[in-house]
Protein backbone atom coordinates (compact mmCIF):
# COMPACT_ATOMS: atom_id res chain seq x y z
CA UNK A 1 -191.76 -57.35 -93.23
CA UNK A 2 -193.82 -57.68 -89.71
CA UNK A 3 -190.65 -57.91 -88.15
CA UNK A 4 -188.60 -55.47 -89.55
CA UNK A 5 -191.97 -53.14 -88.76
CA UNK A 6 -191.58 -54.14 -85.33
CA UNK A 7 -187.93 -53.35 -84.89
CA UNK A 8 -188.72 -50.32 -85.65
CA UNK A 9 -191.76 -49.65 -83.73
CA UNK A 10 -189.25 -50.90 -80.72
CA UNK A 11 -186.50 -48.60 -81.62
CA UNK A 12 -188.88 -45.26 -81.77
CA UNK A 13 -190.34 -46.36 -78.30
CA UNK A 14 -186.08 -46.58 -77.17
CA UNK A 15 -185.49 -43.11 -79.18
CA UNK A 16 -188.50 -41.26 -76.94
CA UNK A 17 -188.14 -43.35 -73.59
CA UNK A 18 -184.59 -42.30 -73.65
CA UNK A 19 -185.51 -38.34 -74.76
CA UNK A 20 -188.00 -38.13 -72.10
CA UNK A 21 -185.42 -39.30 -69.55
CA UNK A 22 -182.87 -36.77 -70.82
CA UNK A 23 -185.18 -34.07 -70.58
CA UNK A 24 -186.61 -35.26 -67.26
CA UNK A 25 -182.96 -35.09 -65.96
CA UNK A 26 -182.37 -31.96 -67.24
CA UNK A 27 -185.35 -30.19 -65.79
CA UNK A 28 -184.13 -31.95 -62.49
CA UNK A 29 -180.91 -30.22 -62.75
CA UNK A 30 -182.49 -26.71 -63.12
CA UNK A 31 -185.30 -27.44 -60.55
CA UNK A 32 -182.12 -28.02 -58.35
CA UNK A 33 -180.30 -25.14 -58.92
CA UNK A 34 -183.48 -23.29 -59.03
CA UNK A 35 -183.73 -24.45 -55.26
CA UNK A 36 -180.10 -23.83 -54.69
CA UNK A 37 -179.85 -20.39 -55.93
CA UNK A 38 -182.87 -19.13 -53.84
CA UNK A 39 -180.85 -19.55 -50.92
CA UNK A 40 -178.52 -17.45 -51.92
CA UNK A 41 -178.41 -13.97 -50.14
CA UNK A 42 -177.90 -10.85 -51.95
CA UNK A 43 -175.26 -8.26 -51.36
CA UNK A 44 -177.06 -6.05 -48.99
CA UNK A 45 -178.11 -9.26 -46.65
CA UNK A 46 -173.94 -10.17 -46.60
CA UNK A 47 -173.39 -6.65 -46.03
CA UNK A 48 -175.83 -6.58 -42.61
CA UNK A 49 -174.68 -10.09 -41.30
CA UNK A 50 -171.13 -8.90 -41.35
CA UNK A 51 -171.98 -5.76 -39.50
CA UNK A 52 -170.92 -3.70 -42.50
CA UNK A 53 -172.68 -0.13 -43.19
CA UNK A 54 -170.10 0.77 -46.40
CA UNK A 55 -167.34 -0.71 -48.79
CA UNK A 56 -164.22 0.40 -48.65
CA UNK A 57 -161.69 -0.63 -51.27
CA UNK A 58 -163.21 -3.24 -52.79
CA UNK A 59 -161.11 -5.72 -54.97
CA UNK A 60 -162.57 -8.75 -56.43
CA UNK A 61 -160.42 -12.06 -55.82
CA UNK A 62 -160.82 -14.94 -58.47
CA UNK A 63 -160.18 -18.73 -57.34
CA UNK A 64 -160.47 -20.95 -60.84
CA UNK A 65 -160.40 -24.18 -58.75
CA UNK A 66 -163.39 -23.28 -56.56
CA UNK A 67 -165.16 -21.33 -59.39
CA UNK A 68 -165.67 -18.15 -57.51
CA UNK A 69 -165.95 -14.60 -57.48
CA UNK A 70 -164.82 -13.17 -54.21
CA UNK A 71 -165.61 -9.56 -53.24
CA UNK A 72 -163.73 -8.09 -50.35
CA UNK A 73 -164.33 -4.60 -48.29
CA UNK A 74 -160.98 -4.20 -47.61
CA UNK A 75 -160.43 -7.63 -45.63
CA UNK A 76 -163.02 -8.46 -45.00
CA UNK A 77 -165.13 -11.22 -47.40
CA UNK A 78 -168.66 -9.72 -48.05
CA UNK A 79 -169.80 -12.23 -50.43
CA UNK A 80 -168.82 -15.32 -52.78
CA UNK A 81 -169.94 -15.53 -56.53
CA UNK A 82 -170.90 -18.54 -58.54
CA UNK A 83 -168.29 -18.20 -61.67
CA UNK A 84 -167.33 -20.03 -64.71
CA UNK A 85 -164.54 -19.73 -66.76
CA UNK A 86 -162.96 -20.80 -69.81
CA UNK A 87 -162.88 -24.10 -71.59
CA UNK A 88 -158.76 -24.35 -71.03
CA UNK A 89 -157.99 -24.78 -67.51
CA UNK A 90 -154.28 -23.56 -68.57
CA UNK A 91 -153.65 -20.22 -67.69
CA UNK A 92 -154.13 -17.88 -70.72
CA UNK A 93 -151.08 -17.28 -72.84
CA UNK A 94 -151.61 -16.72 -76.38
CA UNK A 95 -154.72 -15.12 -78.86
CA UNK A 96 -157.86 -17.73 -78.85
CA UNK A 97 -156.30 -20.29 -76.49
CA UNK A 98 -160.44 -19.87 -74.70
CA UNK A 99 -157.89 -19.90 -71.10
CA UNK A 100 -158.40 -17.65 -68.32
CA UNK A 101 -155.09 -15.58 -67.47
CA UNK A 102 -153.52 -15.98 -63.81
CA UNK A 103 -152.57 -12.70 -62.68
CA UNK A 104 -153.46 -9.25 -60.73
CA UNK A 105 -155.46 -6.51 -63.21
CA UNK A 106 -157.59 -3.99 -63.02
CA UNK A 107 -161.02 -3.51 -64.48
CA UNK A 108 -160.36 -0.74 -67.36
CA UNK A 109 -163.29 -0.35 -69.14
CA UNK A 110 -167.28 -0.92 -68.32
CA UNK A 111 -169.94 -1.98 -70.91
CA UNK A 112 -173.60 -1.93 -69.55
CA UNK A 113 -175.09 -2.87 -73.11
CA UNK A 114 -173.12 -6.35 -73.82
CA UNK A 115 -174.11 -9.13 -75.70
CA UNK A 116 -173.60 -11.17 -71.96
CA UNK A 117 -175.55 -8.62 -70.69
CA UNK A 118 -172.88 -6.50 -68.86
CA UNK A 119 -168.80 -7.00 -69.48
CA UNK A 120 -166.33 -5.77 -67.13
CA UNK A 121 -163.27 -5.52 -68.92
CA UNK A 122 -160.03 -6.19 -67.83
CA UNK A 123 -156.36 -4.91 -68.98
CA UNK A 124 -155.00 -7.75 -69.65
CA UNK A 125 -152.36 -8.85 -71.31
CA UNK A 126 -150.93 -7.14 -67.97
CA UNK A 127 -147.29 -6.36 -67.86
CA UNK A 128 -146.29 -10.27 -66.64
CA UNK A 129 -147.98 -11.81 -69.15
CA UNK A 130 -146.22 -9.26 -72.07
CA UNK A 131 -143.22 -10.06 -70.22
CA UNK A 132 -143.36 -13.81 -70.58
CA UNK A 133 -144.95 -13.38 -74.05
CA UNK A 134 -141.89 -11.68 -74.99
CA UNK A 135 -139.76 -14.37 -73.45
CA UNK A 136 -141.80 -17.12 -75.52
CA UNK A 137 -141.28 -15.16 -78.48
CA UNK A 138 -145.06 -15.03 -78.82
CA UNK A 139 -144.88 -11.11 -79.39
CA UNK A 140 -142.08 -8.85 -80.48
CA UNK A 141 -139.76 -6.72 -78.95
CA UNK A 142 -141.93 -4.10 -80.39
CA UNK A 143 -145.46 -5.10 -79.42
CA UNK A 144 -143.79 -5.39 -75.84
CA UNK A 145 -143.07 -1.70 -75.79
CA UNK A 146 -146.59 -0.93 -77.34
CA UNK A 147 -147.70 -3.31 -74.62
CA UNK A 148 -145.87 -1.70 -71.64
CA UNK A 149 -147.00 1.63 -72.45
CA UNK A 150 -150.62 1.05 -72.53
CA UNK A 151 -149.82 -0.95 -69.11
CA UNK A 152 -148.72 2.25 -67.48
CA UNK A 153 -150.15 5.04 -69.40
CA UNK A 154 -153.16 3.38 -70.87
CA UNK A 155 -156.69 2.37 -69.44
CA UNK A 156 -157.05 -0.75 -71.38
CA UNK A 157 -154.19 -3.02 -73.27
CA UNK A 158 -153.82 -3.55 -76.72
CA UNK A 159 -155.83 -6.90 -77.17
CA UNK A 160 -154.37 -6.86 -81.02
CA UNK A 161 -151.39 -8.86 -80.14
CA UNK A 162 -150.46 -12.45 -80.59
CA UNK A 163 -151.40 -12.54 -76.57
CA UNK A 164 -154.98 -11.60 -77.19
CA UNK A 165 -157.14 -9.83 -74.96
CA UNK A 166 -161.05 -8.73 -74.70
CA UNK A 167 -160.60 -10.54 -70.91
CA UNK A 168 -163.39 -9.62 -68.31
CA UNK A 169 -166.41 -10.36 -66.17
CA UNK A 170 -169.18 -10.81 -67.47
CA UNK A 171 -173.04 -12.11 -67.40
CA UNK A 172 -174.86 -14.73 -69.29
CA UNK A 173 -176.85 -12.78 -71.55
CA UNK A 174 -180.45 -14.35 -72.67
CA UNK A 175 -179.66 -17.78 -71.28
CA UNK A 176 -179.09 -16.56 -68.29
CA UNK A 177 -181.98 -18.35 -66.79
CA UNK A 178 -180.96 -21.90 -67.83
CA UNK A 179 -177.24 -21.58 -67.18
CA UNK A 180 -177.24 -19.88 -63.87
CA UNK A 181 -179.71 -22.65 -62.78
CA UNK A 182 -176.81 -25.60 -63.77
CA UNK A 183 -176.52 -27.21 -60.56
CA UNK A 184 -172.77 -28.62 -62.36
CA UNK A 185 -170.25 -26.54 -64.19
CA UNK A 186 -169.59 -25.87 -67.25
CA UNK A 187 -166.82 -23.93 -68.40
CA UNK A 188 -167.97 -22.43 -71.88
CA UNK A 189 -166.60 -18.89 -72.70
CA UNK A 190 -164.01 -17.15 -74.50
CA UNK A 191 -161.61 -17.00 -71.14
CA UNK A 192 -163.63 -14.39 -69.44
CA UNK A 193 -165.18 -14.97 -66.19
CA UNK A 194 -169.08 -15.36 -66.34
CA UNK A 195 -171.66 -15.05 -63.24
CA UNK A 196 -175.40 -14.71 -63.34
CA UNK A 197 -176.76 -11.61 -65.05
CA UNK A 198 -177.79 -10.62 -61.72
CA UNK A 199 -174.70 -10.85 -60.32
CA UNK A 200 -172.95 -9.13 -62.52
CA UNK A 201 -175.09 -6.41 -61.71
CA UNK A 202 -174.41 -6.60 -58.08
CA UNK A 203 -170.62 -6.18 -58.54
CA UNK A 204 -171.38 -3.15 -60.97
CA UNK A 205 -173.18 -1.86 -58.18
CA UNK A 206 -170.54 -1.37 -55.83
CA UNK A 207 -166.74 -1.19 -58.25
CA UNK A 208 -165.48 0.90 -60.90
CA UNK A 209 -162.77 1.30 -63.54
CA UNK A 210 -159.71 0.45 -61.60
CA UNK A 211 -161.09 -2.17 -59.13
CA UNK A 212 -158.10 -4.65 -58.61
CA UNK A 213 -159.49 -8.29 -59.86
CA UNK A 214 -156.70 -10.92 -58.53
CA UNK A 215 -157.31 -13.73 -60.88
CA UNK A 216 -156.01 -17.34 -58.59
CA UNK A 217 -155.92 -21.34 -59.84
């Protein structure tokens, strides 16, 4: 009975000793990218070292590999964004797939009161991705046409289809704090691409609906 007591006085002190160190290295990690992100300059600070006074046809370019946001001024790279993406690292082909579509869009549609704070939406499925849908046989010849007309006489696509949709930028929302302080990524959303609530806001600042986003591997 003493022993068996024992055991499992030594197991609790395992249990907490290895908690503690868990939590220890997880408050490490966000100390770090507490540290990290503070160096980070905003908008206005890229805009000055690069000599710039304005934007001028700004376009956002997406790298998936690097997990970034890039946002030009016409050629010119102003600044680089911290982005995740989603848990597929295929390219996005089919209705909750949680992939990130490869591609060139346009943002269609802007909601300032989101759920992940801000979302940035994006017509996707454009009209490649219908294209090779239709191809696949994942949609119909007749959600094609529905598809192709919204492309090129609608704001945003149909995101009813068998391709899905609801595709954007967007923030973190209330956890903001913790995940934009991951000094490691971790790909965790729906296929959208998600900054820092903050810099979200930033890009708001300075696009609007029909901003090309190029979306790269």
């Amino acid at each position: 009975m003493i022993s068996d007591k024992t055991a499992l006085i030594k197991l609790l002190k395992n249990v907490i000793l290895f908690s503690g160190g868990v939590i220890l290295f997880l408050l490490g990690c966000v100390v770090y990218g507490i540290i990290l992100n503070m160096r980070e300059k905003s908008l206005f600070e890229e805009m000055e070292l690069k000599n710039l006074k304005e934007l001028r046809n700004v376009h956002l370019v997406v790298y998936r590999s690097r997990n970034e946001v890039n946002l030009f001024s016409d050629t010119v790279l102003v600044k680089k964004y911290r982005a995740v993406f989603g848990r597929n690292s295929q390219p996005k082909s089919k209705v909750n797939d949680r992939a990130t579509p490869i591609g060139e869009y346009r943002i269609c549609r802007i909601d300032s009161n989101h759920i992940y704070h801000r979302f940035l939406k994006l017509n996707y499925p454009n009209l490649e991705d219908a294209t090779e849908g239709l191809r696949k046989k994942i949609v119909s010849q007749k959600e094609f046409d529905r598809l192709k007309f919204d492309y090129y006489y609608g704001e945003c696509i149909n995101d009813t289809t068998a391709l899905g949709g609801n595709i954007g930028i967007h923030g973190i929302g209330q956890l903001d704090y913790v995940f934009k302080n991951l000094p490691f990524v971790f790909n965790w959303t729906n296929g959208s691409i998600a900054v820092s609530n903050e810099n979200v806001d930033e890009i708001l600042s300075v696009i609007k609906n029909g901003t090309k986003v190029i979306i790269k591997m």
